[in-house]
Structure formats: structure tokens, C-alpha cells
C-alpha atoms as a PDB file:
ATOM      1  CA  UNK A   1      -5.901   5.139 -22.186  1.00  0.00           C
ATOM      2  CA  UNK A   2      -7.904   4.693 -18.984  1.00  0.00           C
ATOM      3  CA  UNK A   3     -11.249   2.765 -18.727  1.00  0.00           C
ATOM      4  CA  UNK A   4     -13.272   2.274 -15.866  1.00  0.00           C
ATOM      5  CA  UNK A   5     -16.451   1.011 -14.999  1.00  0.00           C
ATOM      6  CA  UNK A   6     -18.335  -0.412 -11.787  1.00  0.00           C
ATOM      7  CA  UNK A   7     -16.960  -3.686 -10.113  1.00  0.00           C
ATOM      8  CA  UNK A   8     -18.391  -6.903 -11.281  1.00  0.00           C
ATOM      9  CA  UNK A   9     -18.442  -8.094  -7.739  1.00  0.00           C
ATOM     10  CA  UNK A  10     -20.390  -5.055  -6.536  1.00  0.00           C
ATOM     11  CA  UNK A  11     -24.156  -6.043  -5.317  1.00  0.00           C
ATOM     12  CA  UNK A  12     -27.089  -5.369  -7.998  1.00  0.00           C
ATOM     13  CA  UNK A  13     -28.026  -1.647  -7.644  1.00  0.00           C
ATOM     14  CA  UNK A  14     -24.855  -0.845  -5.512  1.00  0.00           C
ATOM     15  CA  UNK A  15     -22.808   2.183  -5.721  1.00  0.00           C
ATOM     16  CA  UNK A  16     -19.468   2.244  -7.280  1.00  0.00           C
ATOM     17  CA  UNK A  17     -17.945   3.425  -3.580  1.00  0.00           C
ATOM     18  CA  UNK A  18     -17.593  -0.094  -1.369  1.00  0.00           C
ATOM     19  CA  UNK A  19     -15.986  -2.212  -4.297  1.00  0.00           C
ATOM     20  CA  UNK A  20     -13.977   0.554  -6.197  1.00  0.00           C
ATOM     21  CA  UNK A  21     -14.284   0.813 -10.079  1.00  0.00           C
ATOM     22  CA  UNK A  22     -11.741  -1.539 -11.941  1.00  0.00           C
ATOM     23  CA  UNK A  23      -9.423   0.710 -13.965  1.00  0.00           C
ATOM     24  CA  UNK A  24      -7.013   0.287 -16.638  1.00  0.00           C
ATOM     25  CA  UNK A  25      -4.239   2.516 -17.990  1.00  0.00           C
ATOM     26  CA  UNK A  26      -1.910   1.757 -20.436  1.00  0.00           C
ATOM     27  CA  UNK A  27       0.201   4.467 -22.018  1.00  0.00           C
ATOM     28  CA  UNK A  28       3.194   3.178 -25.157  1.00  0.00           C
ATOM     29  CA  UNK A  29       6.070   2.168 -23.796  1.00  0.00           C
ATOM     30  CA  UNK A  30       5.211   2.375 -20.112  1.00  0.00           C
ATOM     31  CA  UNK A  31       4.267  -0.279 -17.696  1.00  0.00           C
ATOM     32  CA  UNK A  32      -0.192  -0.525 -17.461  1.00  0.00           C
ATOM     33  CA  UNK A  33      -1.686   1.114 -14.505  1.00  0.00           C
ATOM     34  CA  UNK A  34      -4.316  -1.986 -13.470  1.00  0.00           C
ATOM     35  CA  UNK A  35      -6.652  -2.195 -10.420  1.00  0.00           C
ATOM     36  CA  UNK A  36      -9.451  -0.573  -8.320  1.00  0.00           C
ATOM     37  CA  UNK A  37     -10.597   2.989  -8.199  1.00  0.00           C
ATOM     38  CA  UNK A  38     -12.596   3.858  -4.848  1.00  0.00           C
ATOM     39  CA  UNK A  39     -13.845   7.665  -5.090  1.00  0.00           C
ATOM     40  CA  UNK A  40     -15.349   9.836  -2.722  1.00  0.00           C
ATOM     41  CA  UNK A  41     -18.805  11.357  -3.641  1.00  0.00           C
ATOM     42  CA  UNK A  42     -17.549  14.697  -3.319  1.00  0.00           C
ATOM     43  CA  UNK A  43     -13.983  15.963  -4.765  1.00  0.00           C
ATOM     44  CA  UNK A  44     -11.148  15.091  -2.679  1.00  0.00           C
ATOM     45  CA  UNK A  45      -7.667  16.950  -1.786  1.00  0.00           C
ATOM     46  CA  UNK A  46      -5.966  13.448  -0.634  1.00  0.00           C
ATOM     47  CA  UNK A  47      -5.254  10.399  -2.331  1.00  0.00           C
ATOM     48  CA  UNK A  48      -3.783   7.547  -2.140  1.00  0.00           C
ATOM     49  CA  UNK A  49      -2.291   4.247  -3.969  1.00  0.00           C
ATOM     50  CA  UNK A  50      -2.085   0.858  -2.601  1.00  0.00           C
ATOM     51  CA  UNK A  51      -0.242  -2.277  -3.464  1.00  0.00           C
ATOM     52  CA  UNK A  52       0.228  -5.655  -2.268  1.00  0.00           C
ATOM     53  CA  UNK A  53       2.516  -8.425  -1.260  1.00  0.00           C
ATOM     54  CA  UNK A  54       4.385 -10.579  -2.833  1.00  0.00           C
ATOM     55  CA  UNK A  55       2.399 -13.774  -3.373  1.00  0.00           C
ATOM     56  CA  UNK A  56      -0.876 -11.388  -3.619  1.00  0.00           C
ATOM     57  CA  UNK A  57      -2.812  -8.555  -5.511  1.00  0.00           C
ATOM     58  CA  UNK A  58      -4.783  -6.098  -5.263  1.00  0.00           C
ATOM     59  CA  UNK A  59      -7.892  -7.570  -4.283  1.00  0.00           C
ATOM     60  CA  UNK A  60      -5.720  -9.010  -0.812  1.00  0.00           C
ATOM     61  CA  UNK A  61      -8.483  -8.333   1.926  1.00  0.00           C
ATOM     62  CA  UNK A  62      -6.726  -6.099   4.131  1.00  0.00           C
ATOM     63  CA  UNK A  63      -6.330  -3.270   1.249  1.00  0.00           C
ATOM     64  CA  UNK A  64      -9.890  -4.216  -0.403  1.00  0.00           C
ATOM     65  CA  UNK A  65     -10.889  -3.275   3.827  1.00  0.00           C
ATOM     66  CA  UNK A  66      -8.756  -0.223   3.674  1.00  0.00           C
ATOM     67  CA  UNK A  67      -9.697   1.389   0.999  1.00  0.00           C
ATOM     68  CA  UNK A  68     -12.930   1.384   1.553  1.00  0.00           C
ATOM     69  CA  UNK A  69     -12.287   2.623   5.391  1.00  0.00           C
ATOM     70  CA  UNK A  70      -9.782   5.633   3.993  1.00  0.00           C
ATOM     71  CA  UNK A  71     -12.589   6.778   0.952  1.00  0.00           C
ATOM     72  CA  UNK A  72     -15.333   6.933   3.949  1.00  0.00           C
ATOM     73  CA  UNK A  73     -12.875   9.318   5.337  1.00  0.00           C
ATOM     74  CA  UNK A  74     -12.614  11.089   2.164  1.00  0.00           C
ATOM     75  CA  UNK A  75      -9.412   9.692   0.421  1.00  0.00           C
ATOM     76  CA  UNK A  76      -9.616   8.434  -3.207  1.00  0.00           C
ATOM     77  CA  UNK A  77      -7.828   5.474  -3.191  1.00  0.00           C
ATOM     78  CA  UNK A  78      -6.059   3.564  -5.995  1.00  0.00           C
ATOM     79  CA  UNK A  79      -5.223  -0.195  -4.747  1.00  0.00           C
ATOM     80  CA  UNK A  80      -3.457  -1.209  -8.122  1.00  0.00           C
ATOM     81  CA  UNK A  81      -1.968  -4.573  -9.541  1.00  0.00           C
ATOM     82  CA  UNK A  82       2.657  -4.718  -9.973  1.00  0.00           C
ATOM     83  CA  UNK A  83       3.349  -5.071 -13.156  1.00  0.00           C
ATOM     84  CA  UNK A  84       5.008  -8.628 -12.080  1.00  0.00           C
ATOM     85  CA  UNK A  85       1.153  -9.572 -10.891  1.00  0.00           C
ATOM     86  CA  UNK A  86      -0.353  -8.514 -14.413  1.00  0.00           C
ATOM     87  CA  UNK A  87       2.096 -10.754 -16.016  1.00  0.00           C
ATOM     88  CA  UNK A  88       0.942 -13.501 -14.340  1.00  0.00           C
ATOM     89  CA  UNK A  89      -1.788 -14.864 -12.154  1.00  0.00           C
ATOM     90  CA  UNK A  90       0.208 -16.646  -9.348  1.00  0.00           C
ATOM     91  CA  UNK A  91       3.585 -16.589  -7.631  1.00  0.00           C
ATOM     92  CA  UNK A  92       6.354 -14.130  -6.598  1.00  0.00           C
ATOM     93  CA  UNK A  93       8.137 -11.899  -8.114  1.00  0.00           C
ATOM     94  CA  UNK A  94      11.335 -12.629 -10.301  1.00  0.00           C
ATOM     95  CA  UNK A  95      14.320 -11.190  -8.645  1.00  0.00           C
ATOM     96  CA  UNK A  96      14.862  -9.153 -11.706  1.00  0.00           C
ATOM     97  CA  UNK A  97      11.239  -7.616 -11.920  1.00  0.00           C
ATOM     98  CA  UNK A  98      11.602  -4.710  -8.770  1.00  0.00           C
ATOM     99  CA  UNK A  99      12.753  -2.059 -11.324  1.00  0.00           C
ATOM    100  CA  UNK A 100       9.803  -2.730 -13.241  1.00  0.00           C
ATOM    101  CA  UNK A 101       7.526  -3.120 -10.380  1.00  0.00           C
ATOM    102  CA  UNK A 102       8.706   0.465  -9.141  1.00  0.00           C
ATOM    103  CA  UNK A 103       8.175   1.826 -12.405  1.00  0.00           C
ATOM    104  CA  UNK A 104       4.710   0.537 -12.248  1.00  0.00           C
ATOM    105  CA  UNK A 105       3.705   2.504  -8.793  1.00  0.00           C
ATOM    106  CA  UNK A 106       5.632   5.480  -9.986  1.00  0.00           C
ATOM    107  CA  UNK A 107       2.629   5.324 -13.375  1.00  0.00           C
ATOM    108  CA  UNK A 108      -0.111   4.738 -10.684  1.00  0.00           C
ATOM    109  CA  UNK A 109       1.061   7.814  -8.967  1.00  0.00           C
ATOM    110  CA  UNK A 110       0.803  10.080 -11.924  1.00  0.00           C
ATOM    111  CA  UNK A 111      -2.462   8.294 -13.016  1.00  0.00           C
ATOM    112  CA  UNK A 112      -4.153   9.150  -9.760  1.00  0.00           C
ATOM    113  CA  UNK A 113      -2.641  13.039  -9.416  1.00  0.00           C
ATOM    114  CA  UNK A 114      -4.502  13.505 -12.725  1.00  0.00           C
ATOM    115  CA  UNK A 115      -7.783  12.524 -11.050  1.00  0.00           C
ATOM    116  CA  UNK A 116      -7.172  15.962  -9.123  1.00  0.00           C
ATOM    117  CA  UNK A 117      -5.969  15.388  -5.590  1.00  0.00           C
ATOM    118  CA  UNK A 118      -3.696  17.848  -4.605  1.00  0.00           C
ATOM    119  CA  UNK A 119      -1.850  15.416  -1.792  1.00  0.00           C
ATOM    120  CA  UNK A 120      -0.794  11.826  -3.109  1.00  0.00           C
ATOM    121  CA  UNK A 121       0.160   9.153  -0.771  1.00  0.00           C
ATOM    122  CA  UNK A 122       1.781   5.707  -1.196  1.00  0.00           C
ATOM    123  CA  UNK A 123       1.667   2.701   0.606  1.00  0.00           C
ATOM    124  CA  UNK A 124       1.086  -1.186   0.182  1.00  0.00           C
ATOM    125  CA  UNK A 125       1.558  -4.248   1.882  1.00  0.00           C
ATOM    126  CA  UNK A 126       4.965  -6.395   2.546  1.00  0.00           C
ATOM    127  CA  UNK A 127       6.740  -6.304  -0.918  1.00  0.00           C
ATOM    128  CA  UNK A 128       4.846  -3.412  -2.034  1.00  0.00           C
ATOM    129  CA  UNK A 129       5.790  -1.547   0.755  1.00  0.00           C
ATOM    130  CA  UNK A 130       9.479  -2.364   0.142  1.00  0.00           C
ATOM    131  CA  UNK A 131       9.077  -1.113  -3.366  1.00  0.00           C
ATOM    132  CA  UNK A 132       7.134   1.774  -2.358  1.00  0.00           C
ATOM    133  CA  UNK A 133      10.012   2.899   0.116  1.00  0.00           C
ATOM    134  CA  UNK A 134      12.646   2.418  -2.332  1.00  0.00           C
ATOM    135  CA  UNK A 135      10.500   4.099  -5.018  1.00  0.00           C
ATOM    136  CA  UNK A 136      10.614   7.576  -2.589  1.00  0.00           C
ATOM    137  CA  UNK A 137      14.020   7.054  -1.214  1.00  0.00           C
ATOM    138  CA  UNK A 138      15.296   7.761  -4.838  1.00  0.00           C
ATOM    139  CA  UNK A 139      12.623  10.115  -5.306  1.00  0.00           C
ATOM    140  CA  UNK A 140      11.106  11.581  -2.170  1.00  0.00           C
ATOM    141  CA  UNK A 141       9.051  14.431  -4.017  1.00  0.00           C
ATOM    142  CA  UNK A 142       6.848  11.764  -5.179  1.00  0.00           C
ATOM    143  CA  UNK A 143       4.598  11.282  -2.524  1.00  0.00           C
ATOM    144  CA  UNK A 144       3.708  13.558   0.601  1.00  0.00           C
ATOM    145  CA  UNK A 145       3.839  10.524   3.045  1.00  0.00           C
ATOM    146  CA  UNK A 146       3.914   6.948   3.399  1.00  0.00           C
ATOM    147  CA  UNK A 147       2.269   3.906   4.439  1.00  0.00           C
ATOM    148  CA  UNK A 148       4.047   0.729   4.991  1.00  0.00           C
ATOM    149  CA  UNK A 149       2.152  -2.126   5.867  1.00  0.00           C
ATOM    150  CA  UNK A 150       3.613  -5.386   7.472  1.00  0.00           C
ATOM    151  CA  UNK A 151       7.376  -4.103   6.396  1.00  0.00           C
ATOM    152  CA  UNK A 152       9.259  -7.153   5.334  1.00  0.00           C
ATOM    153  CA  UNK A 153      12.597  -5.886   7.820  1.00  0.00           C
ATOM    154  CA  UNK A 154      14.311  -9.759   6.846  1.00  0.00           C
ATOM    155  CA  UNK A 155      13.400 -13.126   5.728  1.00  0.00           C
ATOM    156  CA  UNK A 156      11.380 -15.368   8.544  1.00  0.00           C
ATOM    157  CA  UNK A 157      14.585 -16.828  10.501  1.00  0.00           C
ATOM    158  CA  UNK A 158      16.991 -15.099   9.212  1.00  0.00           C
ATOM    159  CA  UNK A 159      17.085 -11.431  10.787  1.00  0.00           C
ATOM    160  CA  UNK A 160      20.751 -10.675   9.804  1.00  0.00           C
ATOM    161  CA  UNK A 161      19.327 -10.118   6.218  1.00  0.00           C
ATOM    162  CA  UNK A 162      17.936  -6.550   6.471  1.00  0.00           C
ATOM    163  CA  UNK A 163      15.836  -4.284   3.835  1.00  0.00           C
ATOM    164  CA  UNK A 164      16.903  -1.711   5.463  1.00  0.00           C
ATOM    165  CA  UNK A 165      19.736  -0.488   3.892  1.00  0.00           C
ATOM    166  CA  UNK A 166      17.543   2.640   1.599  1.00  0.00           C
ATOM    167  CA  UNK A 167      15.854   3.560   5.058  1.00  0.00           C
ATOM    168  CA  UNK A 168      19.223   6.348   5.327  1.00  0.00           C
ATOM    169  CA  UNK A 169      17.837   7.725   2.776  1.00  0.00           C
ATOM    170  CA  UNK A 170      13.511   8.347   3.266  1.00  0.00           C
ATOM    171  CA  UNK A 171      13.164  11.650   3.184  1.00  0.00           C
ATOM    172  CA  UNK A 172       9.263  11.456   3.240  1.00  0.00           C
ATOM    173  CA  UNK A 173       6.848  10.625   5.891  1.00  0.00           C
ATOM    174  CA  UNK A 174       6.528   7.135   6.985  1.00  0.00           C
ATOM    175  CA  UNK A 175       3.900   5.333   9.066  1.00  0.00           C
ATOM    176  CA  UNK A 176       4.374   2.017   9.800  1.00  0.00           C
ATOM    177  CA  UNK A 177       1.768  -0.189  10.803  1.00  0.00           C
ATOM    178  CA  UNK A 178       3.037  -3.910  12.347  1.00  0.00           C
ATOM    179  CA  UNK A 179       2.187  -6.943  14.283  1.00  0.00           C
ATOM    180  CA  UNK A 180       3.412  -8.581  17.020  1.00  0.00           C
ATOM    181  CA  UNK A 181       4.015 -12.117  16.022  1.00  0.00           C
ATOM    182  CA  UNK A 182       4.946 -11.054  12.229  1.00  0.00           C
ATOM    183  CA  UNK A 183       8.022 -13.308  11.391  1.00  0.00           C
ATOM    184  CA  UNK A 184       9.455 -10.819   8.657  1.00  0.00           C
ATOM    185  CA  UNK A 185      10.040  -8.292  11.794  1.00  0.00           C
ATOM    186  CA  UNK A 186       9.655  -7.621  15.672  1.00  0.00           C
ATOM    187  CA  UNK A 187       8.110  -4.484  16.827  1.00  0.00           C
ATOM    188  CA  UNK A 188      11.805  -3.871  18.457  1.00  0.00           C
ATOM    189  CA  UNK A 189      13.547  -4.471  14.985  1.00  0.00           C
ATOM    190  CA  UNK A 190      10.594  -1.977  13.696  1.00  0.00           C
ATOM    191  CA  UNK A 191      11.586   0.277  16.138  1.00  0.00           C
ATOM    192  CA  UNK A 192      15.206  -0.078  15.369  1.00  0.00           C
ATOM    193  CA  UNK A 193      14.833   0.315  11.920  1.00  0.00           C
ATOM    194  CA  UNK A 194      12.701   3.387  12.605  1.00  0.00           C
ATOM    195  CA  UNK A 195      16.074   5.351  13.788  1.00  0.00           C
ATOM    196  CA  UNK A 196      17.580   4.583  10.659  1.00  0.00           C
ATOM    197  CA  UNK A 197      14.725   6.629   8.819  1.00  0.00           C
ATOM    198  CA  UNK A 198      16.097  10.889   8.983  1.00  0.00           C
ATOM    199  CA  UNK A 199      11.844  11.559   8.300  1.00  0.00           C
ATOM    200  CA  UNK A 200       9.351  11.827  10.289  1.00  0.00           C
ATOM    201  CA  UNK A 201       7.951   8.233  11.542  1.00  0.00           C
ATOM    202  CA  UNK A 202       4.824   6.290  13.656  1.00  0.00           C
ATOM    203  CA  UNK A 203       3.907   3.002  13.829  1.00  0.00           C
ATOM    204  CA  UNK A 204       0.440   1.407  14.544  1.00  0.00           C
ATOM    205  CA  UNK A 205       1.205  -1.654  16.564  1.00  0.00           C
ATOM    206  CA  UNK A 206      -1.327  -4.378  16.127  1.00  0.00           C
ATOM    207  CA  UNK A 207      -1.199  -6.825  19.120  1.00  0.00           C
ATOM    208  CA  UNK A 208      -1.538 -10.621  18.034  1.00  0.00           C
ATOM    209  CA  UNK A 209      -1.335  -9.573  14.639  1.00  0.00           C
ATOM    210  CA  UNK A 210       0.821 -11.495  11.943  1.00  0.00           C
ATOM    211  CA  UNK A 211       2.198 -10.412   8.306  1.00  0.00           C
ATOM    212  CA  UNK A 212      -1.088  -9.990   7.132  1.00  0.00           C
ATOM    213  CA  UNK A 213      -1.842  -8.150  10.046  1.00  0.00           C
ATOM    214  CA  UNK A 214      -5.159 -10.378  11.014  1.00  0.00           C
ATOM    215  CA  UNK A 215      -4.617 -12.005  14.893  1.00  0.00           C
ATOM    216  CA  UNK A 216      -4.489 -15.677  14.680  1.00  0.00           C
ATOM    217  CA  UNK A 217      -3.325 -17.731  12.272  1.00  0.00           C
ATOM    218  CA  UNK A 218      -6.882 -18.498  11.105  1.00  0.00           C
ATOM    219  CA  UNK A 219      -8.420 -15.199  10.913  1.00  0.00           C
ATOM    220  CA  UNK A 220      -9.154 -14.411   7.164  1.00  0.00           C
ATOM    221  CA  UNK A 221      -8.473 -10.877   7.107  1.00  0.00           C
ATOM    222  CA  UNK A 222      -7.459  -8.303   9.723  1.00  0.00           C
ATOM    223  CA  UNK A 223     -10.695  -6.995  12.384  1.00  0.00           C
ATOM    224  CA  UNK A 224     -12.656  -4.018  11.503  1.00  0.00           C
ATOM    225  CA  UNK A 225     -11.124  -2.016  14.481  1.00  0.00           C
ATOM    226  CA  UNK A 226      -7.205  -3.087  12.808  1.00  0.00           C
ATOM    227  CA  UNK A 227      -8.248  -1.482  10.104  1.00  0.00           C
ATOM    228  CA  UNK A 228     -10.184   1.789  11.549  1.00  0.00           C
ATOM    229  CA  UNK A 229      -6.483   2.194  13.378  1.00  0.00           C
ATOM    230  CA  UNK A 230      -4.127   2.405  10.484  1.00  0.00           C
ATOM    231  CA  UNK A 231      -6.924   4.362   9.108  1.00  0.00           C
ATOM    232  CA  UNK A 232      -7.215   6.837  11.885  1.00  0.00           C
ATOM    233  CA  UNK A 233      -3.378   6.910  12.399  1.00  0.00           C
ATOM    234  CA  UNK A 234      -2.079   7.763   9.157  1.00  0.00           C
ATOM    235  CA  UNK A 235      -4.621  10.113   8.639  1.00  0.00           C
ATOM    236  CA  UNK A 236      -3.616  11.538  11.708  1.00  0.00           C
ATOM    237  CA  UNK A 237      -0.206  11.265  10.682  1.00  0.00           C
ATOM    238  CA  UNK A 238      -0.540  13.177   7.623  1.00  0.00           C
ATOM    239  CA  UNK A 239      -2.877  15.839   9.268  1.00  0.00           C
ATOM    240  CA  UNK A 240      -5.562  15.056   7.075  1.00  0.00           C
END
């Protein structure tokens, strides 16, 4: 059953559009469907769901900033919580939980087609966007094209450890967007790991930029203009 209502963080009087509307799903026997609605005023033929890293959720600032930039653009957006994050509050993911965690994008998908659009799109951030990709390599009629953000290629340090090893096997659309001084990856491992992939593929390079694609080390989330480019290059991307 879904519920939904405006934000509580959303300014007296404001519109349910900048903050998203929290949402709920839960459905027997199926992992819940938790996190942020962010609807266009008019009907929309794109949408999209969003999910974050590893030691995050779904309120991280750089998908809080993109959704809002992709629904001003027309693009519902779901930015949704794993099921590993509902579980708890804090901390990674268990090794054992990615099955579950995949399960849990593959309900947000289905929860968001109802809503109407006719062209879903996945992404998220670090180890959602791992999950994400393995999600469509298995089943690449899932999604119409996808957005991985800050791709964790290996372990800081250790870049003989690749996550690469599904990318044989996308079949759908895939946009990267990167930084330059991100330790889980080097634009020329990106690029590397781009060949690997038989779909079609871009990357948005962000100069400076680290895992959480923000320059500098003490920037708390990425700069408006980041943003507006993964924004205007996926959409681009897609055609939309």
C-alpha cells in the first residue's frame, strides 16, 4: 500500500515539487518501496529512480539536488531508500544484503511505472549504481537507460579489484558521470571500463570532483552547474 504526503522539511506554504513527497510502499512478501516522490505539475512520459551509496540514503545531497534539477526538466523522480538502509539507520551494507538490495530497486521500478511514465530510468550513486547495473545486466528490459553516478570501478588503492566483471553484459544505455580525483576510479579506468560495456555509453566528467562528485574535499555537496551537467547530459543522452 502506498502513502504519500508533503515533506516535513518542505517550507510553510511550499509546494510538494522542491522537497519531493515521502512515499511508502509495502506489498506481502516483497521488499518496501521507501523514499521521496518529486512530480512534475503536468503528466510526465519519463521517469526516473535514484539510489544512494553505501554509507548514505536517499536524502544524500547530490540526489536531493538532482532530483529536483531533472523534475524542473520534467522527469518524475523517485530517489528511494535500499532495503539494507531501511533496516537500519547507519553503516554499510552486509555482504550478503545485494540480492535484497536489487530486489528492492527492481519494486521501486514497478512502483514508479504505475505512476504512468511511459520511459523509466535507473540510476544512483556509488553502491547504488553498482546494484543498479547489475540489476539491468540480468535484466536489461527493465529500464530504457542508465545513470551511474561516481561508479565504484575498485576499492581506493587497490585497482586490481574490479566491478566490472557484469559490464559484458549491459545491454541498456549507460551514462556515466565521474570525477577526477575520485579514488574508487580514474577517468582512464572509466574510460576503460566503458569498452567493456556492448551499449551505448557517455560520461560527464566533472573536473576536481571526488566520489561524491563535489570539488574539494570540503565542499558539502556538488555545485549547481555539476548538477545542471549530468542533468543536461543524460537527458541528452536519452533524447528526452
Amino acid at each position: 500500500m502506498a502513502h504519500s504526503h508533503r515533506s516535513a522539511d518542505s517550507p510553510a506554504g511550499a509546494t510538494a515539487l522542491p522537497a519531493g513527497e515521502p512515499l511508502l510502499d509495502t506489498a506481502p512478501g516483497e521488499p518496501a518501496v521507501r523514499g521521496f516522490l518529486h512530480r512534475p505539475p503536468s503528466a510526465t512520459s519519463a521517469g526516473l529512480v535514484l539510489t544512494h551509496g553505501a554509507g548514505s540514503d536517499c536524502n544524500a545531497p547530490l540526489l536531493v539536488a538532482l532530483a529536483v534539477a531533472f523534475v524542473a526538466r520534467e522527469v518524475t523522480v523517485l530517489r528511494c531508500d535500499l532495503p539494507y538502509r531501511q533496516a537500519r539507520r547507519a553503516g554499510p551494507p552486509h555482504p550478503g544484503s545485494a540480492a535484497l538490495d536489487r530486489a528492492g530497486l527492481k519494486r521501486a521500478v514497478a512502483v514508479l511505472r504505475r505512476l504512468g511514465p511511459a520511459r523509466i530510468f535507473l540510476g544512483g550513486q556509488s553502491y547504488g549504481g553498482r546494484q543498479a547495473s547489475l540489476l539491468v545486466a540480468e535484466e536489461p528490459q527493465l529500464a530504457d537507460a542508465v545513470v551511474l553516478l561516481s561508479y565504484p570501478l575498485h576499492p581506493p588503492g587497490r585497482p586490481a579489484q574490479l566491478r566490472t566483471a557484469h559490464f559484458p553484459r549491459l545491454r541498456t544505455p549507460t551514462l556515466f558521470a565521474h570525477g577526477s580525483v575520485d579514488p574508487f576510479g580514474s577517468l582512464d579506468e572509466v574510460e576503460a571500463a566503458r569498452r567493456l560495456v556492448p551499449a551505448r555509453t557517455a560520461l560527464v566528467a566533472i573536473d576536481g570532483a571526488g566520489h561524491g562528485l563535489a570539488r574539494g574535499t570540503r565542499a558539502p555537496r556538488p555545485a549547481a552547474g555539476t548538477v545542471e551537467r549530468i542533468v543536461d547530459g543524460f537527458l541528452a543522452f536519452v533524447g528526452h
